[in-house]
C-alpha atoms as a PDB file:
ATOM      1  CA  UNK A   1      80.141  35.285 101.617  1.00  0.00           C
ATOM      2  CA  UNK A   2      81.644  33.654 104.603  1.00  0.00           C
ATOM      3  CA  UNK A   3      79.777  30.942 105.920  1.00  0.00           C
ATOM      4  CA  UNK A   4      80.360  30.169 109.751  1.00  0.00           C
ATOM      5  CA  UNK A   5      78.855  26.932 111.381  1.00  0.00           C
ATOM      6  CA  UNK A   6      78.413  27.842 115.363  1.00  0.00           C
ATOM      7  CA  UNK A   7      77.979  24.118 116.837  1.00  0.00           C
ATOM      8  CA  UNK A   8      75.452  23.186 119.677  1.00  0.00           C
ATOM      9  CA  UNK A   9      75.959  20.454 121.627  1.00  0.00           C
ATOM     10  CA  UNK A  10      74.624  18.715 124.913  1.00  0.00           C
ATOM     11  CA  UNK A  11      75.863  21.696 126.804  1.00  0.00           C
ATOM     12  CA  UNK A  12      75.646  24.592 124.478  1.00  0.00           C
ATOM     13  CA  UNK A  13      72.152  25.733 122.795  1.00  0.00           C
ATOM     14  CA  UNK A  14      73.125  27.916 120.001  1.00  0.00           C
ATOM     15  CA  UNK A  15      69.803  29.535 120.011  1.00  0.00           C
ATOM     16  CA  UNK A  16      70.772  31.085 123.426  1.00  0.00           C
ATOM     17  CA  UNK A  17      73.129  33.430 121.413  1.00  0.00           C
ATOM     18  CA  UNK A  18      72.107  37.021 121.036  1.00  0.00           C
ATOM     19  CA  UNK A  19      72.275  37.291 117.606  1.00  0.00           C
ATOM     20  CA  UNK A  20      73.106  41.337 118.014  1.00  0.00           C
ATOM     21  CA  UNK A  21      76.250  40.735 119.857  1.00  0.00           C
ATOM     22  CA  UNK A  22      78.553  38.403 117.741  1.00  0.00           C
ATOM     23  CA  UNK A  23      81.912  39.047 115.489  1.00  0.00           C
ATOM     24  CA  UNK A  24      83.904  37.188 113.209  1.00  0.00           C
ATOM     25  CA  UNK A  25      87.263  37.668 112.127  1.00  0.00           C
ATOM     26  CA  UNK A  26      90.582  40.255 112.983  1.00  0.00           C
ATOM     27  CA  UNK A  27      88.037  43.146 111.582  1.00  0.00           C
ATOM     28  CA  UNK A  28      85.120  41.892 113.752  1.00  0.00           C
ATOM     29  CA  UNK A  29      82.395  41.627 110.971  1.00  0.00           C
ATOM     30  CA  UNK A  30      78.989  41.733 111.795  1.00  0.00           C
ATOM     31  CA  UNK A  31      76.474  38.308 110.190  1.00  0.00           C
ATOM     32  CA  UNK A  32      75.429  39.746 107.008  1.00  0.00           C
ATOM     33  CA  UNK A  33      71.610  39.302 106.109  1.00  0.00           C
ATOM     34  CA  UNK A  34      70.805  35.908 105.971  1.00  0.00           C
ATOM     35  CA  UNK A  35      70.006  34.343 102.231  1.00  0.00           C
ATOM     36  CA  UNK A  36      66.625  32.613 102.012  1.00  0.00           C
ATOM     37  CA  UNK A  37      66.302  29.586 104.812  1.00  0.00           C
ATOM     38  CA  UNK A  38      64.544  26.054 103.262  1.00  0.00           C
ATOM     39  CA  UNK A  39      61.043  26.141 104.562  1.00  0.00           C
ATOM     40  CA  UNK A  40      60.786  25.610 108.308  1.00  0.00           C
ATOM     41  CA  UNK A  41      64.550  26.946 109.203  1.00  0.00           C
ATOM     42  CA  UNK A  42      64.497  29.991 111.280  1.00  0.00           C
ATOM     43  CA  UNK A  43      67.795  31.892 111.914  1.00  0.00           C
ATOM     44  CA  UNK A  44      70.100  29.811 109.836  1.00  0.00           C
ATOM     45  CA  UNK A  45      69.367  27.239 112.668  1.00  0.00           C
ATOM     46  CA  UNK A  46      69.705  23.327 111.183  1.00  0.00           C
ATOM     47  CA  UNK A  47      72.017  19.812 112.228  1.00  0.00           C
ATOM     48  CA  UNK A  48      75.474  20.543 109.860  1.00  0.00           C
ATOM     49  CA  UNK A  49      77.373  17.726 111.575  1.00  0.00           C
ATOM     50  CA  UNK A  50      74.850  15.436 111.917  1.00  0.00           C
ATOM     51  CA  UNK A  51      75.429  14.859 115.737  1.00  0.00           C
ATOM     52  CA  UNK A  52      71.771  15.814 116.520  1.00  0.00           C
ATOM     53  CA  UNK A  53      72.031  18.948 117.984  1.00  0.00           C
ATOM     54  CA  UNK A  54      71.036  22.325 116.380  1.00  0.00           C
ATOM     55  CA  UNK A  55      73.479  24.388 114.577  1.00  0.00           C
ATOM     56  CA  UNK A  56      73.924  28.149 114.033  1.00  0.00           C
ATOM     57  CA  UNK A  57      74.862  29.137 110.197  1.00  0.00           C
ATOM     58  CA  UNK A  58      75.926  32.622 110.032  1.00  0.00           C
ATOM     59  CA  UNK A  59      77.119  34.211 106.693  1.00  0.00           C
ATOM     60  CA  UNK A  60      79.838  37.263 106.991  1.00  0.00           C
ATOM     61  CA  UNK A  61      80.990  39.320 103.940  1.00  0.00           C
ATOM     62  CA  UNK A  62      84.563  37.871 103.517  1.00  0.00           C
ATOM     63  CA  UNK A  63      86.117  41.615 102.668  1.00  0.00           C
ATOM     64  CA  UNK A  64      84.742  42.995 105.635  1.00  0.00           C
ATOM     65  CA  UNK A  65      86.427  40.129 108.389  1.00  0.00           C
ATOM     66  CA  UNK A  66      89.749  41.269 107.749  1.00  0.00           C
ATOM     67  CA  UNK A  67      91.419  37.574 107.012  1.00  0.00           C
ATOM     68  CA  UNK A  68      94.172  38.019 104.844  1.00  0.00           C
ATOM     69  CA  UNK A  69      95.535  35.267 102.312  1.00  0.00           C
ATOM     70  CA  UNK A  70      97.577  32.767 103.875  1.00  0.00           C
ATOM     71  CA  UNK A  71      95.739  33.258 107.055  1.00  0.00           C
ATOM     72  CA  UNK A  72      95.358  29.299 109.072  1.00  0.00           C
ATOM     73  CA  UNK A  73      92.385  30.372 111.620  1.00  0.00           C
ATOM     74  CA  UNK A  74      89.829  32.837 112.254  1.00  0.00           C
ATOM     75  CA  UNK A  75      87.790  33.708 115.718  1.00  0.00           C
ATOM     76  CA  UNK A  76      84.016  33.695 116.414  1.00  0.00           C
ATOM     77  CA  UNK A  77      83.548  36.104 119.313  1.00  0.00           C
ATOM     78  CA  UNK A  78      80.126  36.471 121.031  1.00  0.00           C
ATOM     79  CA  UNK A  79      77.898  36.583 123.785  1.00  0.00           C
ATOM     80  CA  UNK A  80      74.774  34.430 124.997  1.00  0.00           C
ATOM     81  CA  UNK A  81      71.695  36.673 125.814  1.00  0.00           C
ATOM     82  CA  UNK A  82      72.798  35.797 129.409  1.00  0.00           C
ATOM     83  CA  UNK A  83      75.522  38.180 129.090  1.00  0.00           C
ATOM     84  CA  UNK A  84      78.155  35.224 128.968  1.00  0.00           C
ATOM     85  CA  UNK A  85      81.051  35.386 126.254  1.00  0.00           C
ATOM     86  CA  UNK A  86      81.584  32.831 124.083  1.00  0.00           C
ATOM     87  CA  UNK A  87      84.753  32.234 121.021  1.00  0.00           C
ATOM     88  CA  UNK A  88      85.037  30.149 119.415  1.00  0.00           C
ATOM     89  CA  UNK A  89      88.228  29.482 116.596  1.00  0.00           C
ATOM     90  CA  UNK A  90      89.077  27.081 113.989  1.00  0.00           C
ATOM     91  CA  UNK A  91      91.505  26.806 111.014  1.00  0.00           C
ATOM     92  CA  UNK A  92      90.408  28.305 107.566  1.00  0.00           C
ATOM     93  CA  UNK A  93      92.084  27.955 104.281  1.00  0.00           C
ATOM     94  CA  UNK A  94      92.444  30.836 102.115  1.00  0.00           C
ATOM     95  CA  UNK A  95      92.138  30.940  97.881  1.00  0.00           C
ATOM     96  CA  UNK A  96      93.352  33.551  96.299  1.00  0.00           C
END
């Protein structure tokens, strides 16, 4: 599994995403099910940064996202239930 922070801030809520309508990867991978949350966490929603804004944790099946080995970034793509896109891309380091 692939875990993907999506960070809020003071102008992005990441609980406005639609949860139905994001991708990760070259292959576009849908979130996998969601392991168990700690008690109280809803929708993989907690602070990973520490900057005091909510975070999204999403989880993707690494096979099924299409990044290859040697690969130096991956894409987020997405839209807010507002019908507004979002993406959002970062480097990644791949072990083989």
């Amino acid at each position: 599994m692939v875990p993907v922070a999506v960070l809020g801030s003071a102008s992005f809520d990441v609980r406005t995403l639609d949860l139905t309508k994001i991708w990760f990867g070259p292959a576009l991978a849908r979130p996998a099910a969601r392991p168990p949350q700690p008690q109280g966490n809803t929708r993989g929603l907690e602070d990973v940064n520490g900057d005091g804004y909510l975070d999204l944790v999403l989880h993707f099946n690494q096979v099924d996202t299409g990044i290859q080995s040697g690969a130096t970034s991956a894409c987020l793509y997405g839209e807010t239930t507002g019908a507004v896109p979002v993406k959002g891309c970062d480097a990644v380091t791949t072990v083989p």
